[in-house]
PDB file of N, CA and C in Angstrom:
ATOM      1  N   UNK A   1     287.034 151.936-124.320  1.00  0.00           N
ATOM      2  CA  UNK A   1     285.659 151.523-124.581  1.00  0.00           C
ATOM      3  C   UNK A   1     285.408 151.300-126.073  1.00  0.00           C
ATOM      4  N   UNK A   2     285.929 152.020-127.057  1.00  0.00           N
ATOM      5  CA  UNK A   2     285.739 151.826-128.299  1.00  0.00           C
ATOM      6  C   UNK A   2     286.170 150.502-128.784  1.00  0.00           C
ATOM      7  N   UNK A   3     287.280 149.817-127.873  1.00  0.00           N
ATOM      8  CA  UNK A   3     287.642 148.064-128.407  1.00  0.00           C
ATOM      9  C   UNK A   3     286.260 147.511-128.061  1.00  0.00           C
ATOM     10  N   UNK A   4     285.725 147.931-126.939  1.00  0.00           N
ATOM     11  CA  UNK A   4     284.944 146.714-126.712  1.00  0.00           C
ATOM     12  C   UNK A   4     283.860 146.744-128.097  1.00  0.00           C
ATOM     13  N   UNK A   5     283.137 148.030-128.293  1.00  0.00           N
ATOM     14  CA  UNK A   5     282.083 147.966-129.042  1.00  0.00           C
ATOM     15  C   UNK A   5     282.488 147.424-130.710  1.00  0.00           C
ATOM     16  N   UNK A   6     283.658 147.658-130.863  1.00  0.00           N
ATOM     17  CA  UNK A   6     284.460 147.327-132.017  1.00  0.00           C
ATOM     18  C   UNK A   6     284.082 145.365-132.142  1.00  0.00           C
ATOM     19  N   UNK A   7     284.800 144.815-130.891  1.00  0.00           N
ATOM     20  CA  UNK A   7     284.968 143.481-130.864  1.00  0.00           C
ATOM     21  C   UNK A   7     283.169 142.986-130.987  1.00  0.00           C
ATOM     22  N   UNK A   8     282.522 143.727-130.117  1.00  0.00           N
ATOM     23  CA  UNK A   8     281.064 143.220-130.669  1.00  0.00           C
ATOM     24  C   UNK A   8     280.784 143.555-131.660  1.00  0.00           C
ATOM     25  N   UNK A   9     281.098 144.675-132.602  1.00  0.00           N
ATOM     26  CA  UNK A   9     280.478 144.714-133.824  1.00  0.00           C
ATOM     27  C   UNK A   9     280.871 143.701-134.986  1.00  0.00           C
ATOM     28  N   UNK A  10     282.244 143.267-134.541  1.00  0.00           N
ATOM     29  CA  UNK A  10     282.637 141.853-135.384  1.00  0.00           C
ATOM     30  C   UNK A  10     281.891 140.947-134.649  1.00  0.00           C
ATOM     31  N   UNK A  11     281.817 140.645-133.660  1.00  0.00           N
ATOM     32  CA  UNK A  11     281.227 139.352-132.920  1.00  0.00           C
ATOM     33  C   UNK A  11     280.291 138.878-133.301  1.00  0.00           C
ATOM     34  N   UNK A  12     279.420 139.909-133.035  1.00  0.00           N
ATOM     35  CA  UNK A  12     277.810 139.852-133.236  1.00  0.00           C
ATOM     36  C   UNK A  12     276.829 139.170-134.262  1.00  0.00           C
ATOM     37  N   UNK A  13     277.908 139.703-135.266  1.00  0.00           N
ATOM     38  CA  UNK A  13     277.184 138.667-136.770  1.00  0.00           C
ATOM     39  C   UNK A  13     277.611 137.288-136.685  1.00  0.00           C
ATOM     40  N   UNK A  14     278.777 137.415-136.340  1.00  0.00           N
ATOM     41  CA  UNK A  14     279.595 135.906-136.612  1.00  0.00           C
ATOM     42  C   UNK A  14     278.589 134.809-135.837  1.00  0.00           C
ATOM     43  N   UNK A  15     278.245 135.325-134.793  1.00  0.00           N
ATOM     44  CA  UNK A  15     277.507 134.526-133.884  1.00  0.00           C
ATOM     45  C   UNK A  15     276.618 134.304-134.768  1.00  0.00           C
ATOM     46  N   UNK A  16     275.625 135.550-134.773  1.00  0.00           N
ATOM     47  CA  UNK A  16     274.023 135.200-135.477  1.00  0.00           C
ATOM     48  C   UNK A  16     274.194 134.663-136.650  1.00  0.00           C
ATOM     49  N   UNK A  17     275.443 134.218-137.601  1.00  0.00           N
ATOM     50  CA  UNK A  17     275.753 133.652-138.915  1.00  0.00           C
ATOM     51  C   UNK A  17     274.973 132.283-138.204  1.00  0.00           C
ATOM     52  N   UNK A  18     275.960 131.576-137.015  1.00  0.00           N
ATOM     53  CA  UNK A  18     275.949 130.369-136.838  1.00  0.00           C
ATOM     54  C   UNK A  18     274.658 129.695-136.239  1.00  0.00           C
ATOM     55  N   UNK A  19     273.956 130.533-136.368  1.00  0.00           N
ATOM     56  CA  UNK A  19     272.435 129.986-136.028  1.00  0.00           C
ATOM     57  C   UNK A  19     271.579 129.743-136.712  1.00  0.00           C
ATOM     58  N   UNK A  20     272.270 130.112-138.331  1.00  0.00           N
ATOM     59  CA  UNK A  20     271.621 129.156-139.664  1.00  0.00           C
ATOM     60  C   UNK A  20     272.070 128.796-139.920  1.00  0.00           C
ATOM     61  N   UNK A  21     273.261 127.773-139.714  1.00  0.00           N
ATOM     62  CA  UNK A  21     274.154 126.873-140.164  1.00  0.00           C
ATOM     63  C   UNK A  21     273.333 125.320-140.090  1.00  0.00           C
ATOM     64  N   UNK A  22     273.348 124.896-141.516  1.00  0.00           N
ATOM     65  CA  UNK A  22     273.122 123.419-141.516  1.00  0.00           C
ATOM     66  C   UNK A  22     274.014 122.320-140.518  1.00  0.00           C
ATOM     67  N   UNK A  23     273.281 120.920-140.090  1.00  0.00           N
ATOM     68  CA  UNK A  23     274.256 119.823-139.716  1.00  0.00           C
ATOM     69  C   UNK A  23     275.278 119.596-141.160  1.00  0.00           C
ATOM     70  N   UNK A  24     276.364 119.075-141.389  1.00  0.00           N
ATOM     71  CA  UNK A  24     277.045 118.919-142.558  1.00  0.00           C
ATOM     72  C   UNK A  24     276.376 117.149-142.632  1.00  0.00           C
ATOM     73  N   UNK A  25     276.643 117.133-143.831  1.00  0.00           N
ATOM     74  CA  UNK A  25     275.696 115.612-144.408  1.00  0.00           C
ATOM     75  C   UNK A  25     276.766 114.723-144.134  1.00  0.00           C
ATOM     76  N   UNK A  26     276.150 113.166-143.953  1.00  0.00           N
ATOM     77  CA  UNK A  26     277.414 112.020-143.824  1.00  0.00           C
ATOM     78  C   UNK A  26     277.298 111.492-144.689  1.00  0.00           C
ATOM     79  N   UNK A  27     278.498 110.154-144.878  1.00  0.00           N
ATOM     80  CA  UNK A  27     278.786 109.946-145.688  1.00  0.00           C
ATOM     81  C   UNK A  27     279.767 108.276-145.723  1.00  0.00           C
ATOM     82  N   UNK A  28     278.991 107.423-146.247  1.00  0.00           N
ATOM     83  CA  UNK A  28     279.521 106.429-146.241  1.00  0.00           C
ATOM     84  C   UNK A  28     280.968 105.934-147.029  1.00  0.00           C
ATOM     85  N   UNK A  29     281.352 105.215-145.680  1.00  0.00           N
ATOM     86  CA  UNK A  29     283.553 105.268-146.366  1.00  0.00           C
ATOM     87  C   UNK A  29     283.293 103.777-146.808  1.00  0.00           C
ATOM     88  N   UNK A  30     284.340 103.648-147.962  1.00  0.00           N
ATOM     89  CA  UNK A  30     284.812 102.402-147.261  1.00  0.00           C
ATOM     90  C   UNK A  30     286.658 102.255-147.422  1.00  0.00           C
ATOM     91  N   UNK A  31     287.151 101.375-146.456  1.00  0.00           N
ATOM     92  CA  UNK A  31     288.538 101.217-147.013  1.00  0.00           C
ATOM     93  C   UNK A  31     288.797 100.147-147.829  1.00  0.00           C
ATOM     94  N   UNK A  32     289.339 100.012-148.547  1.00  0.00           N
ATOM     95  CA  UNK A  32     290.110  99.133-149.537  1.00  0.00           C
ATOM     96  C   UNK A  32     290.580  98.091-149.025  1.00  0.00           C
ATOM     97  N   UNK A  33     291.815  98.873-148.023  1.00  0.00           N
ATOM     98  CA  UNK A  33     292.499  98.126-147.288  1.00  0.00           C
ATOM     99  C   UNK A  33     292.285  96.943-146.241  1.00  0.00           C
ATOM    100  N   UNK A  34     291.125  97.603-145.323  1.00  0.00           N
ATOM    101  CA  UNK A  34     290.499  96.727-144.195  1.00  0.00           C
ATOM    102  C   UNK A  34     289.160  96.330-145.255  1.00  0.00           C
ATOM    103  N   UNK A  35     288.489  96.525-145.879  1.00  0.00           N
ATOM    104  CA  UNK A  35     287.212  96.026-146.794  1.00  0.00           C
ATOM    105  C   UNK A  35     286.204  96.313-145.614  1.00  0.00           C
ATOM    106  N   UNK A  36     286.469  97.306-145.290  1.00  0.00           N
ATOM    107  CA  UNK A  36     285.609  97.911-144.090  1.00  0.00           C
ATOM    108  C   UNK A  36     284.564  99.081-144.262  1.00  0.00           C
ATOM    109  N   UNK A  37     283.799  99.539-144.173  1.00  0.00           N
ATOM    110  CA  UNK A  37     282.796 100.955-144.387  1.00  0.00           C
ATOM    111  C   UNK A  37     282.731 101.232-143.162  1.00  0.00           C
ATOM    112  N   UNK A  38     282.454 102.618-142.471  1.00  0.00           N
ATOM    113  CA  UNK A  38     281.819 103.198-142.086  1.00  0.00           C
ATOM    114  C   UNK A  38     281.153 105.077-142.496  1.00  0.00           C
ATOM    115  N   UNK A  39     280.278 105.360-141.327  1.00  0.00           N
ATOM    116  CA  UNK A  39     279.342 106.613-141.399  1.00  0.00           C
ATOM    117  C   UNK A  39     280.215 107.689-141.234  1.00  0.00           C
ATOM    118  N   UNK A  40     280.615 108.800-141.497  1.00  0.00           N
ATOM    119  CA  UNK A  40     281.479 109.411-140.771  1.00  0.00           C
ATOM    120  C   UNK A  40     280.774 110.652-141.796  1.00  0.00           C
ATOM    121  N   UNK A  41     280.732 112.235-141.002  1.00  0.00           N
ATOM    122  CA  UNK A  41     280.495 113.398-142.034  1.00  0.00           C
ATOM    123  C   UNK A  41     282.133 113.880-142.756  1.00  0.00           C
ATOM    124  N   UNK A  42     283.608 113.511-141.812  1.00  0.00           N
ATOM    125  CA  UNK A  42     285.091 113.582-142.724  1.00  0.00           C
ATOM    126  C   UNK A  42     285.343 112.198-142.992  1.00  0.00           C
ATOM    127  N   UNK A  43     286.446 112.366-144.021  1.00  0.00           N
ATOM    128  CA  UNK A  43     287.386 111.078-143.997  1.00  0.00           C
ATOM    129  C   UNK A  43     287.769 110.320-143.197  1.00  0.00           C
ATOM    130  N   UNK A  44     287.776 108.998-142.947  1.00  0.00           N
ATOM    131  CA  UNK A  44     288.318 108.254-141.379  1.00  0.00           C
ATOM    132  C   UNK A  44     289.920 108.663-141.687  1.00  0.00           C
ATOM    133  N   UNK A  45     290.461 108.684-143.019  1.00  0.00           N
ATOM    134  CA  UNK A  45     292.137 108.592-142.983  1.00  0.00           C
ATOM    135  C   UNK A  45     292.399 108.567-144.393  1.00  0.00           C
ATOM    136  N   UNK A  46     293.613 108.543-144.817  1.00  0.00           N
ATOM    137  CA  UNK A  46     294.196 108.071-146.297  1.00  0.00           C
ATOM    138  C   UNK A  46     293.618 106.781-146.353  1.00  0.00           C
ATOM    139  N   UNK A  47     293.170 106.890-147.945  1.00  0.00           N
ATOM    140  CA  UNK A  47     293.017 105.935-148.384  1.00  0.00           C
ATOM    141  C   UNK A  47     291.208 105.417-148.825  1.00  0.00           C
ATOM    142  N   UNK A  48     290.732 106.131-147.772  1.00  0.00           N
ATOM    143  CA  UNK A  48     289.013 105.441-147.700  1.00  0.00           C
ATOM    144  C   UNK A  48     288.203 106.200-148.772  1.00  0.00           C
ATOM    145  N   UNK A  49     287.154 105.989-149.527  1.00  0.00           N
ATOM    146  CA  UNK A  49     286.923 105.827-150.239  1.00  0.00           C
ATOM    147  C   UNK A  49     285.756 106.620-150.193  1.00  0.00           C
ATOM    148  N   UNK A  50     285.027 107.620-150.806  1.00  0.00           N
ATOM    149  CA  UNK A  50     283.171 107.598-150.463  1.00  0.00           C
ATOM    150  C   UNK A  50     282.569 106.525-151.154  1.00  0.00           C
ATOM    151  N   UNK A  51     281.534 105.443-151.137  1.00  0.00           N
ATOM    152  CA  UNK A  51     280.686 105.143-151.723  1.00  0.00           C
ATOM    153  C   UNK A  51     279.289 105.056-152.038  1.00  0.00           C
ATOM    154  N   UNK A  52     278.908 106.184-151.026  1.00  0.00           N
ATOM    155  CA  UNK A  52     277.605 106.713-151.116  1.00  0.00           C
ATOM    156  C   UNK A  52     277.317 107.746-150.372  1.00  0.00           C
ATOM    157  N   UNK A  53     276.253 108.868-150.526  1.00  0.00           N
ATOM    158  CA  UNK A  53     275.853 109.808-149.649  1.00  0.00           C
ATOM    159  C   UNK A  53     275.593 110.906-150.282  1.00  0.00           C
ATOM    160  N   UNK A  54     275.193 112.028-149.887  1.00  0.00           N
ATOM    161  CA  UNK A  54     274.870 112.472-148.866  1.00  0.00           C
ATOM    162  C   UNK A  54     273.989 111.586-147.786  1.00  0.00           C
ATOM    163  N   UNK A  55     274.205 111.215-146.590  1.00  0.00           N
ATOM    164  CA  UNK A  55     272.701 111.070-145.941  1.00  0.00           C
ATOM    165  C   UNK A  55     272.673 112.055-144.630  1.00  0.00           C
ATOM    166  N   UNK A  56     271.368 111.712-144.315  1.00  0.00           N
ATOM    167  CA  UNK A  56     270.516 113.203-143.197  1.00  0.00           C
ATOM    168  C   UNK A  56     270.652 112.241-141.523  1.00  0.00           C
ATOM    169  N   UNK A  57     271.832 111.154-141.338  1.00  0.00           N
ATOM    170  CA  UNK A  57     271.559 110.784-140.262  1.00  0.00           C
ATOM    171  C   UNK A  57     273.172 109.916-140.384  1.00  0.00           C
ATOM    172  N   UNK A  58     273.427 109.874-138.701  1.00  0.00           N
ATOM    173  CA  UNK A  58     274.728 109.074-138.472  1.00  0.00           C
ATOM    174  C   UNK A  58     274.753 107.786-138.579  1.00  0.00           C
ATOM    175  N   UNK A  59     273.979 107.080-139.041  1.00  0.00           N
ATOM    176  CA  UNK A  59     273.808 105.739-139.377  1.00  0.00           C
ATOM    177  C   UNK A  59     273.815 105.492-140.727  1.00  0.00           C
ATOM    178  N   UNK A  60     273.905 106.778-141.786  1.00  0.00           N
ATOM    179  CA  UNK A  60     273.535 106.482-142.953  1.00  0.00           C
ATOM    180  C   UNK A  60     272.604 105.396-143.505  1.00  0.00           C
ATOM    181  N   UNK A  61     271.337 106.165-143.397  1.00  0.00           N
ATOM    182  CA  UNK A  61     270.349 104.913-143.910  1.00  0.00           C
ATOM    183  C   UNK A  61     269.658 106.500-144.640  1.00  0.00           C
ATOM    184  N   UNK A  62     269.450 107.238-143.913  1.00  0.00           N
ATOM    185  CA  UNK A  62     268.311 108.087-144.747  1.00  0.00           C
ATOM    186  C   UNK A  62     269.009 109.225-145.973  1.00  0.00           C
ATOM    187  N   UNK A  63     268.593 108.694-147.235  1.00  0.00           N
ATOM    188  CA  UNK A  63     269.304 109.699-148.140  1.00  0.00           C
ATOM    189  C   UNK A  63     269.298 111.169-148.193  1.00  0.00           C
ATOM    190  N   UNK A  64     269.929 112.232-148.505  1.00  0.00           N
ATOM    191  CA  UNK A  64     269.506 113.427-148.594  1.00  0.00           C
ATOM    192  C   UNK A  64     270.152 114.213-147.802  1.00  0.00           C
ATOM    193  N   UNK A  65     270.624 115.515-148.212  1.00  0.00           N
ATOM    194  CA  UNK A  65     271.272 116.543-147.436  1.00  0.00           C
ATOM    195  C   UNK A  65     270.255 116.953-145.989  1.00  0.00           C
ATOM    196  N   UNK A  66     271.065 117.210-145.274  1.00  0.00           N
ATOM    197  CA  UNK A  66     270.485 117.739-143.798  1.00  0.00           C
ATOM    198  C   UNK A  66     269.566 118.929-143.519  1.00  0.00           C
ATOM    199  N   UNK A  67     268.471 119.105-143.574  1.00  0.00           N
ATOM    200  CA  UNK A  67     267.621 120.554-143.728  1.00  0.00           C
ATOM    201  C   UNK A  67     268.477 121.279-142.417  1.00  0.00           C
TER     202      UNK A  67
END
């Protein structure tokens, strides 16, 4: 019985951490290679580029980190 209360006493926060966790902000790519952009909050791959962002939406139009 002492594992279990053990494993919740780690658990417990970890959880309630993640219930103030921000969305992570996106971020407009572009590649070089293809002369292509897109929205993405990671890297599409080697090579791509940021050229603008933070923005608060997957379309990147609205500037600003994610409340």
């Amino acid at each position: 019985m002492e594992l279990g209360k053990l494993v919740f006493a780690v658990a417990a926060p970890l959880f309630c951490s993640l219930l103030w966790a921000n969305p992570a902000p996106w971020f407009r790519w572009h590649s070089p290679q293809a002369d292509f952009e897109v929205c993405s909050q990671t890297s599409p791959g080697d090579g791509w580029i940021v050229v603008k962002g933070p923005f608060e939406d997957a379309l990147c139009k609205k500037l600003g980190v994610p409340h």
